[in-house]
PDB file of N, CA and C in Angstrom:
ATOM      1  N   UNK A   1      38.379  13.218   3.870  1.00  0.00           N
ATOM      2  CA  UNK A   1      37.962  11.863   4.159  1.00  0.00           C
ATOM      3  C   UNK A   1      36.680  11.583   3.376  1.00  0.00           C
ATOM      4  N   UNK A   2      36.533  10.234   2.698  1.00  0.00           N
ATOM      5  CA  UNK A   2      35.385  10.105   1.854  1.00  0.00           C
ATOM      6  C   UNK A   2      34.836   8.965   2.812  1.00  0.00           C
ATOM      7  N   UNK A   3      33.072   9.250   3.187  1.00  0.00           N
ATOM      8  CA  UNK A   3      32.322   7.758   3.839  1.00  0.00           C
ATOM      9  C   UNK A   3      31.611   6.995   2.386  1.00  0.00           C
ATOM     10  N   UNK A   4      32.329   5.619   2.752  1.00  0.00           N
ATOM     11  CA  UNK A   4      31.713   4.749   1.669  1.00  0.00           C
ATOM     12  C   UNK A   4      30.080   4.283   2.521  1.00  0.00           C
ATOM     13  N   UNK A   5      29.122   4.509   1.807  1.00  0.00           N
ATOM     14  CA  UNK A   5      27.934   3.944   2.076  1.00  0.00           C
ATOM     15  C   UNK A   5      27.872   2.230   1.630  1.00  0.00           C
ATOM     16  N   UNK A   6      28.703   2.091   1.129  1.00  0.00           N
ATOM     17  CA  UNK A   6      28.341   0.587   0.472  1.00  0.00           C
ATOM     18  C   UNK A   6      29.895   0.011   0.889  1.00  0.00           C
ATOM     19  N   UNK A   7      30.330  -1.004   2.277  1.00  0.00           N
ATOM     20  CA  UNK A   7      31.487  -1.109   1.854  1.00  0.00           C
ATOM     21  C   UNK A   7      31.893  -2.579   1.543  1.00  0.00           C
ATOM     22  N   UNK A   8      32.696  -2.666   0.422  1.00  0.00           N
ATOM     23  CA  UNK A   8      33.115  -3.882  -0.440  1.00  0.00           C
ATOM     24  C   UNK A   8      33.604  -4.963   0.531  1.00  0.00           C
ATOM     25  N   UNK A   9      34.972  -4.870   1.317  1.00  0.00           N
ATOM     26  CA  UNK A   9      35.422  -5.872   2.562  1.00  0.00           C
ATOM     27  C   UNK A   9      34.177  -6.508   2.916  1.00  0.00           C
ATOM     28  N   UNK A  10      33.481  -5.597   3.951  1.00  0.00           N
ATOM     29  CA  UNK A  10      32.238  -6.116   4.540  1.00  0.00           C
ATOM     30  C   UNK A  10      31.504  -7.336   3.745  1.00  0.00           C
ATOM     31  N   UNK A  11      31.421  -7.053   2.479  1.00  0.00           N
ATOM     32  CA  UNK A  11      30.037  -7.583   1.331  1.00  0.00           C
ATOM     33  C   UNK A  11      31.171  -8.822   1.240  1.00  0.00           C
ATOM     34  N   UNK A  12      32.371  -9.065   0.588  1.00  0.00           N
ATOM     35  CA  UNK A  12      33.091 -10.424   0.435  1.00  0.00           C
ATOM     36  C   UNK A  12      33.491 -10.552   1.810  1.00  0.00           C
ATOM     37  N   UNK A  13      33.712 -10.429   2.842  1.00  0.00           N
ATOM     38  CA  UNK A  13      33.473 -11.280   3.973  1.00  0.00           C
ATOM     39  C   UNK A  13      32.193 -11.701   4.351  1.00  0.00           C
ATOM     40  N   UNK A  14      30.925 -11.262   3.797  1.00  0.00           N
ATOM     41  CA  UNK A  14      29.800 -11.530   4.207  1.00  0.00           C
ATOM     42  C   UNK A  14      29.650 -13.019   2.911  1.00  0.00           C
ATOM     43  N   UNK A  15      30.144 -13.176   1.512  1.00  0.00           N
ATOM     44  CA  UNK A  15      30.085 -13.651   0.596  1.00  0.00           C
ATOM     45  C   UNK A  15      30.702 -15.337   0.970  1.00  0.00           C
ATOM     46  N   UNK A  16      31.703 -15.185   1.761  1.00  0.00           N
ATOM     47  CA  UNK A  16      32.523 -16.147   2.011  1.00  0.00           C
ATOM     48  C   UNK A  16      31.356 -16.854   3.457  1.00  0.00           C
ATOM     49  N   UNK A  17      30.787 -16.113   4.311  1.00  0.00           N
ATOM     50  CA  UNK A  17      30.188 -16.758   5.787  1.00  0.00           C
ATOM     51  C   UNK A  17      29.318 -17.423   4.887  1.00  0.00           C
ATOM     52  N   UNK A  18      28.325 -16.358   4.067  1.00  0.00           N
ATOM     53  CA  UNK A  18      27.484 -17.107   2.990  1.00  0.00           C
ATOM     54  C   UNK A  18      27.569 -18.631   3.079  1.00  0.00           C
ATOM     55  N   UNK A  19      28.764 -18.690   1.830  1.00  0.00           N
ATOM     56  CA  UNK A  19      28.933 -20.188   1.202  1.00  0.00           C
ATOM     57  C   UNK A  19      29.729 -20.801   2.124  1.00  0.00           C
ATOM     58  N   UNK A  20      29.951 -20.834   3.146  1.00  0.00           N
ATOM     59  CA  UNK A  20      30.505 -21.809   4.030  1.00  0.00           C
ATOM     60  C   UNK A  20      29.296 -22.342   4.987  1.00  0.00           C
ATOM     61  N   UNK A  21      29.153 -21.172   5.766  1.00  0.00           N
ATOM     62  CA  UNK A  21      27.702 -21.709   6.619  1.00  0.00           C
ATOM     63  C   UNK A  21      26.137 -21.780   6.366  1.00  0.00           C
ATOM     64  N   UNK A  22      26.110 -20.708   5.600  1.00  0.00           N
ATOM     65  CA  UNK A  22      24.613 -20.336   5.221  1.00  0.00           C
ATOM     66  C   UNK A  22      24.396 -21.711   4.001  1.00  0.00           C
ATOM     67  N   UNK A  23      24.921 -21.645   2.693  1.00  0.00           N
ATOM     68  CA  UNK A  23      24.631 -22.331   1.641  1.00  0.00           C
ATOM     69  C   UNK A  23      25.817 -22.764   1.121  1.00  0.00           C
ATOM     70  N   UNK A  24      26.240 -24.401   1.951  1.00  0.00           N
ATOM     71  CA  UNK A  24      27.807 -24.677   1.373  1.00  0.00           C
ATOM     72  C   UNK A  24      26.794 -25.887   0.581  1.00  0.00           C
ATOM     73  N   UNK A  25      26.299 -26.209  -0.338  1.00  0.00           N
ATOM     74  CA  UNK A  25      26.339 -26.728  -1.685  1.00  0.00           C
ATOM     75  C   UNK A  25      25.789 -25.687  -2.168  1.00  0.00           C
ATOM     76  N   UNK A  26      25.931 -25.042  -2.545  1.00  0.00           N
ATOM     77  CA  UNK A  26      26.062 -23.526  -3.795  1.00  0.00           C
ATOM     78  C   UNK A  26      27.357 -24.018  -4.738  1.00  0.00           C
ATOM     79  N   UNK A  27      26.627 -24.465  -5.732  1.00  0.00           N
ATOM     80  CA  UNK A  27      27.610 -24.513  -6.941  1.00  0.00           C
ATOM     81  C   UNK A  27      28.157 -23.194  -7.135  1.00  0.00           C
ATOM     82  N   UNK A  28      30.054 -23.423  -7.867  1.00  0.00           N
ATOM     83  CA  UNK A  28      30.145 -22.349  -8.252  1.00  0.00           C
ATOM     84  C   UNK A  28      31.191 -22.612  -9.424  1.00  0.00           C
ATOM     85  N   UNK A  29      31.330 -21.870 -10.375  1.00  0.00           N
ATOM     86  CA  UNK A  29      30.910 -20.224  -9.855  1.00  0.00           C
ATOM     87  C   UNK A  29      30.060 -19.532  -9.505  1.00  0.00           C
ATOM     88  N   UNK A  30      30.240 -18.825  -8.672  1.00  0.00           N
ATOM     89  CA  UNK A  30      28.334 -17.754  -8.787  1.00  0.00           C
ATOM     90  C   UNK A  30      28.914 -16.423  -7.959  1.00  0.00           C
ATOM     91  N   UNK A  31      27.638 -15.328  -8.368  1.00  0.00           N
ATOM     92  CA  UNK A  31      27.883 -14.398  -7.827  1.00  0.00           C
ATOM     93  C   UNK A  31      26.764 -13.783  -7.090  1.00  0.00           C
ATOM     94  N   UNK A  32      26.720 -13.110  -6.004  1.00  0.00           N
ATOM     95  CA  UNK A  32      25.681 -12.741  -4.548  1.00  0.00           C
ATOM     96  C   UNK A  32      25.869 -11.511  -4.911  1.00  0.00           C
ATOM     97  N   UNK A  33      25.029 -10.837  -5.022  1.00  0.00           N
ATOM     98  CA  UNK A  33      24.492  -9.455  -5.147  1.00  0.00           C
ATOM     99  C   UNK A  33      24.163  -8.891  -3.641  1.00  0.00           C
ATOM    100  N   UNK A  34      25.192  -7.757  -3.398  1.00  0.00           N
ATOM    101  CA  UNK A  34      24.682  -7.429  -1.721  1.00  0.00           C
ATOM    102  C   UNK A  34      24.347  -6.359  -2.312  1.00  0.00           C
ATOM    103  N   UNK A  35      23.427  -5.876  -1.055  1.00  0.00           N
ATOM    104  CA  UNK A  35      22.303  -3.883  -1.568  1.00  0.00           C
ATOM    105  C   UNK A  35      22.465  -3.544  -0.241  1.00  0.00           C
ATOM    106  N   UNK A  36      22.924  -2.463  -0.253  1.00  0.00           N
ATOM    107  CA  UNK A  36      23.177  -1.380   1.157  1.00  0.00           C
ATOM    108  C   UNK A  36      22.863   0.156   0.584  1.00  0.00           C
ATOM    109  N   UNK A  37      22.076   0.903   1.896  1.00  0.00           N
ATOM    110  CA  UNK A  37      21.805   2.381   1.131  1.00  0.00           C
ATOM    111  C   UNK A  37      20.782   2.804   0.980  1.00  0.00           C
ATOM    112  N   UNK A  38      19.536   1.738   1.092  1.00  0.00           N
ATOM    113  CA  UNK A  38      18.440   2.496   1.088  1.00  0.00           C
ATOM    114  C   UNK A  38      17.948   3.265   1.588  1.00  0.00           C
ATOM    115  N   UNK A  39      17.952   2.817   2.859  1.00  0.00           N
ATOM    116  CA  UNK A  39      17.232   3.922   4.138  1.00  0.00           C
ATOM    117  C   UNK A  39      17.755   4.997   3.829  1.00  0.00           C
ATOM    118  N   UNK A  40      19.247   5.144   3.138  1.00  0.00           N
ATOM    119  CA  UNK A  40      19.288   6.944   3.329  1.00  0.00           C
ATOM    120  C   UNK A  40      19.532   6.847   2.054  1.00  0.00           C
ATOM    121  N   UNK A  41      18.746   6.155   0.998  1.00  0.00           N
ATOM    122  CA  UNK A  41      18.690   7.455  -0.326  1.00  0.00           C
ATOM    123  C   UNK A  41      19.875   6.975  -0.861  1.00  0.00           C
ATOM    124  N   UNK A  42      20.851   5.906  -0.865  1.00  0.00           N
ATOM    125  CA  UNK A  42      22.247   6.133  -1.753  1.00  0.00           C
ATOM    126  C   UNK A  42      22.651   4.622  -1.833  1.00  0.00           C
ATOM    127  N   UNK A  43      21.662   4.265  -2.529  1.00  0.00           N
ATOM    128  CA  UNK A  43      21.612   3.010  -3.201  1.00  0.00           C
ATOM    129  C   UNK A  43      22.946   2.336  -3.647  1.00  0.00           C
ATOM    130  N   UNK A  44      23.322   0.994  -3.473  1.00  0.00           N
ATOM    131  CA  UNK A  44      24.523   0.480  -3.919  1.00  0.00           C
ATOM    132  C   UNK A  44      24.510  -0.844  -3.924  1.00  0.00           C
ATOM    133  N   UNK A  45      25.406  -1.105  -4.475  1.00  0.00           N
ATOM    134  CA  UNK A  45      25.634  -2.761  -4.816  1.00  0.00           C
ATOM    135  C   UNK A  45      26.509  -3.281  -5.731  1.00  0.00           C
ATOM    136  N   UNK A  46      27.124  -4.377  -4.390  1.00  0.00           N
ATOM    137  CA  UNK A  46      28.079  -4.876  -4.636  1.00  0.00           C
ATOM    138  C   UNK A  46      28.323  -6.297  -5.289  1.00  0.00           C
ATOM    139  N   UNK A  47      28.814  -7.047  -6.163  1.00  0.00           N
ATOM    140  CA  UNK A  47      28.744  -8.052  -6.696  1.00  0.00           C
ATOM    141  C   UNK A  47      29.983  -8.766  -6.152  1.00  0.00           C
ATOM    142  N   UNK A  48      29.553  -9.910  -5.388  1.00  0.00           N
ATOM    143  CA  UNK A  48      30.260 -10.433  -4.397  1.00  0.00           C
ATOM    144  C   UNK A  48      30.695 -11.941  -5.388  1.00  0.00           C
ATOM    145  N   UNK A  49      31.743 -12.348  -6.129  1.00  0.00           N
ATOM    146  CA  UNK A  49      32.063 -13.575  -7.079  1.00  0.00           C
ATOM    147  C   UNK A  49      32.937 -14.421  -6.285  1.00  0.00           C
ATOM    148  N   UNK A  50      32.087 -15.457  -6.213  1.00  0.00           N
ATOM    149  CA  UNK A  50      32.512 -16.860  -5.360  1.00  0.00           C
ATOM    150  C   UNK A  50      32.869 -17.843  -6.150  1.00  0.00           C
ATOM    151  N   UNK A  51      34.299 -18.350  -6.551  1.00  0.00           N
ATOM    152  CA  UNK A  51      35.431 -19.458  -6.893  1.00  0.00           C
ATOM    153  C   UNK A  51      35.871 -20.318  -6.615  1.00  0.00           C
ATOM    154  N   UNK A  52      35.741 -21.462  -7.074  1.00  0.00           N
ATOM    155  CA  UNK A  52      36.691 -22.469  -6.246  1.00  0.00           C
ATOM    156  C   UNK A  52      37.917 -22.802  -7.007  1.00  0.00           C
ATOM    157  N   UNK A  53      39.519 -22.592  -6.450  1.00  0.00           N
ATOM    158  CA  UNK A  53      40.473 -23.550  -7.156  1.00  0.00           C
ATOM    159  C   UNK A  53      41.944 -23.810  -6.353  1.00  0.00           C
ATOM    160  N   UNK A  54      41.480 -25.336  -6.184  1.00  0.00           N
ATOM    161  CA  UNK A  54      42.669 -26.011  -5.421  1.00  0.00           C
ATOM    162  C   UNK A  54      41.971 -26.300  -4.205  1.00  0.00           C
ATOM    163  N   UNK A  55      40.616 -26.801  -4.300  1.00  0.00           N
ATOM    164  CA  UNK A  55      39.718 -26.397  -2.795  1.00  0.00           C
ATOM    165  C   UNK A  55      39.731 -25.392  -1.836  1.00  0.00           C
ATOM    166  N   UNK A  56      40.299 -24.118  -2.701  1.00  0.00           N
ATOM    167  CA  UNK A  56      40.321 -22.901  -1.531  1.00  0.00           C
ATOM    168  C   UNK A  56      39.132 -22.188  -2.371  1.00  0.00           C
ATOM    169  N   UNK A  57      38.737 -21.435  -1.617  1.00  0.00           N
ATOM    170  CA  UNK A  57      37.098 -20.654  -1.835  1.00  0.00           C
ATOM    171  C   UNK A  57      37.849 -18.917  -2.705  1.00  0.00           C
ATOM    172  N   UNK A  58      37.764 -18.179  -3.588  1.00  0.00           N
ATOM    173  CA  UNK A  58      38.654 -17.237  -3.992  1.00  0.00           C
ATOM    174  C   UNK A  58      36.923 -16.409  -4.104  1.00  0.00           C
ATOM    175  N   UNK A  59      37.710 -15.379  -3.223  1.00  0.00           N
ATOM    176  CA  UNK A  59      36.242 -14.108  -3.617  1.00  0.00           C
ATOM    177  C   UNK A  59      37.023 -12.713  -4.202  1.00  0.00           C
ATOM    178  N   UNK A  60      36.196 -12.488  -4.843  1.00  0.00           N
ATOM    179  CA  UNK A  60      36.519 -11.143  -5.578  1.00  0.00           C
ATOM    180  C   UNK A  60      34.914  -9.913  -5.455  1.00  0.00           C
ATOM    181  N   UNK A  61      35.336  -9.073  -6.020  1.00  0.00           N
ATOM    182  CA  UNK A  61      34.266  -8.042  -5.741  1.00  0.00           C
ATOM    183  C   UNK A  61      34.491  -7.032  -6.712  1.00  0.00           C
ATOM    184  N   UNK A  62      32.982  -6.631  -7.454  1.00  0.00           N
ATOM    185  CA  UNK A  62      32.727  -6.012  -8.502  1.00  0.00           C
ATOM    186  C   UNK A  62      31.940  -4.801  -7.950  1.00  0.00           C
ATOM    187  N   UNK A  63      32.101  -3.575  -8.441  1.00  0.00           N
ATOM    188  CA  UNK A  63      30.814  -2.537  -8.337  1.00  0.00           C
ATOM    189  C   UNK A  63      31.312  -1.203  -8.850  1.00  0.00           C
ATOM    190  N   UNK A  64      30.843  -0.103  -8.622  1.00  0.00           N
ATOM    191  CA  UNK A  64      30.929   1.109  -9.064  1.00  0.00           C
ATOM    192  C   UNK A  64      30.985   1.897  -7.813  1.00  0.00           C
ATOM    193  N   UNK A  65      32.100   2.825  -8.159  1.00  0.00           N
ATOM    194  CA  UNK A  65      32.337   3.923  -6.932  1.00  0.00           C
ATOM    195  C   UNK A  65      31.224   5.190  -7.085  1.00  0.00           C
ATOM    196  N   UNK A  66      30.577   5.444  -6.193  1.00  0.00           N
ATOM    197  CA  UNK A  66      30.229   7.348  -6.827  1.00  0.00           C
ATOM    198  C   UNK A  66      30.486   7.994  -5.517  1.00  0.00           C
ATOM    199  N   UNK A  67      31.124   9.105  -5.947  1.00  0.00           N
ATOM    200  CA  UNK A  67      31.648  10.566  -4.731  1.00  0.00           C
ATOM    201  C   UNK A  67      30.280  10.456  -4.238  1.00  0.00           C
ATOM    202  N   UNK A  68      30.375  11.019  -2.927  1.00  0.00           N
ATOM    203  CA  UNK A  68      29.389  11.465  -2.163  1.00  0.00           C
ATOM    204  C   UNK A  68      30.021  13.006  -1.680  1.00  0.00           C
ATOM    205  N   UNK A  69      31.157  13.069  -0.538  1.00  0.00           N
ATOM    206  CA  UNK A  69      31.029  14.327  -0.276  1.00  0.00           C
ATOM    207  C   UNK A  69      32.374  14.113   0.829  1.00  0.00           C
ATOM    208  N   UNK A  70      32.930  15.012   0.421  1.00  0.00           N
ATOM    209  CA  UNK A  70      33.986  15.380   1.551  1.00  0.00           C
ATOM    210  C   UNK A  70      33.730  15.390   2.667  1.00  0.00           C
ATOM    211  N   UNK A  71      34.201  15.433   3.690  1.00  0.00           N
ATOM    212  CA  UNK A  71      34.309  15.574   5.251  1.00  0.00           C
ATOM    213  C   UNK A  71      35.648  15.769   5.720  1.00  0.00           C
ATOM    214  N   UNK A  72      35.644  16.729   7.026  1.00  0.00           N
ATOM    215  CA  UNK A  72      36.858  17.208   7.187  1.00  0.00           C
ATOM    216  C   UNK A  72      37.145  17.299   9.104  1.00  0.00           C
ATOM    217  N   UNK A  73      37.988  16.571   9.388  1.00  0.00           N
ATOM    218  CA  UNK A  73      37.563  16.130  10.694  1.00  0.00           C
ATOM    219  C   UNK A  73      38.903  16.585  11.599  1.00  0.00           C
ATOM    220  N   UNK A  74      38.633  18.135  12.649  1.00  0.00           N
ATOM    221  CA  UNK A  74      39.734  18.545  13.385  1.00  0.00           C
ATOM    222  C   UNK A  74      40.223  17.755  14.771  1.00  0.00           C
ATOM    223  N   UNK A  75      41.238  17.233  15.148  1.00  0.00           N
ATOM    224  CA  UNK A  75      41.219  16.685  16.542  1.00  0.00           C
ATOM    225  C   UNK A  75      42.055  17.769  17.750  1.00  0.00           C
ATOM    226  N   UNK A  76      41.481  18.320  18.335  1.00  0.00           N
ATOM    227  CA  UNK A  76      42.665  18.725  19.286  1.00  0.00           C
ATOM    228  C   UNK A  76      43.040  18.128  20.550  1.00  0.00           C
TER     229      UNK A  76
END
């Protein structure tokens, strides 16, 4: 099992509350830079790209993966 420190879903669902509630005249295109990771050392960031076409809002998401570390989890 791999833990993502930075996770992408989260960042474009956070991208979309953004430009609807937070800042709905935000021209676009544009893109929101989310940062998760500091506190423990494993810096990341996600590039959250906000679209409009046909008046529907289209998000996509840009970034870079890096391994961190296996984990291996028994249930009995």
């Amino acid at each position: 099992m791999v833990f993502e420190y930075l996770l992408g879903t989260a960042s474009g669902v956070m991208g979309a509350y953004y430009k609807k509630y937070v800042n709905p005249m935000q021209s676009l295109p544009s893109t929101i830079v989310v940062e998760q990771g500091h506190e423990i050392n494993k810096d990341g960031k996600v590039y959250v790209h906000l679209q409009e076409e046909s008046s529907q809002l289209n998000i996509s998401i840009s970034g870079t993966a890096v391994y961190v570390k296996d984990i291996e989890i028994e249930i009995e």
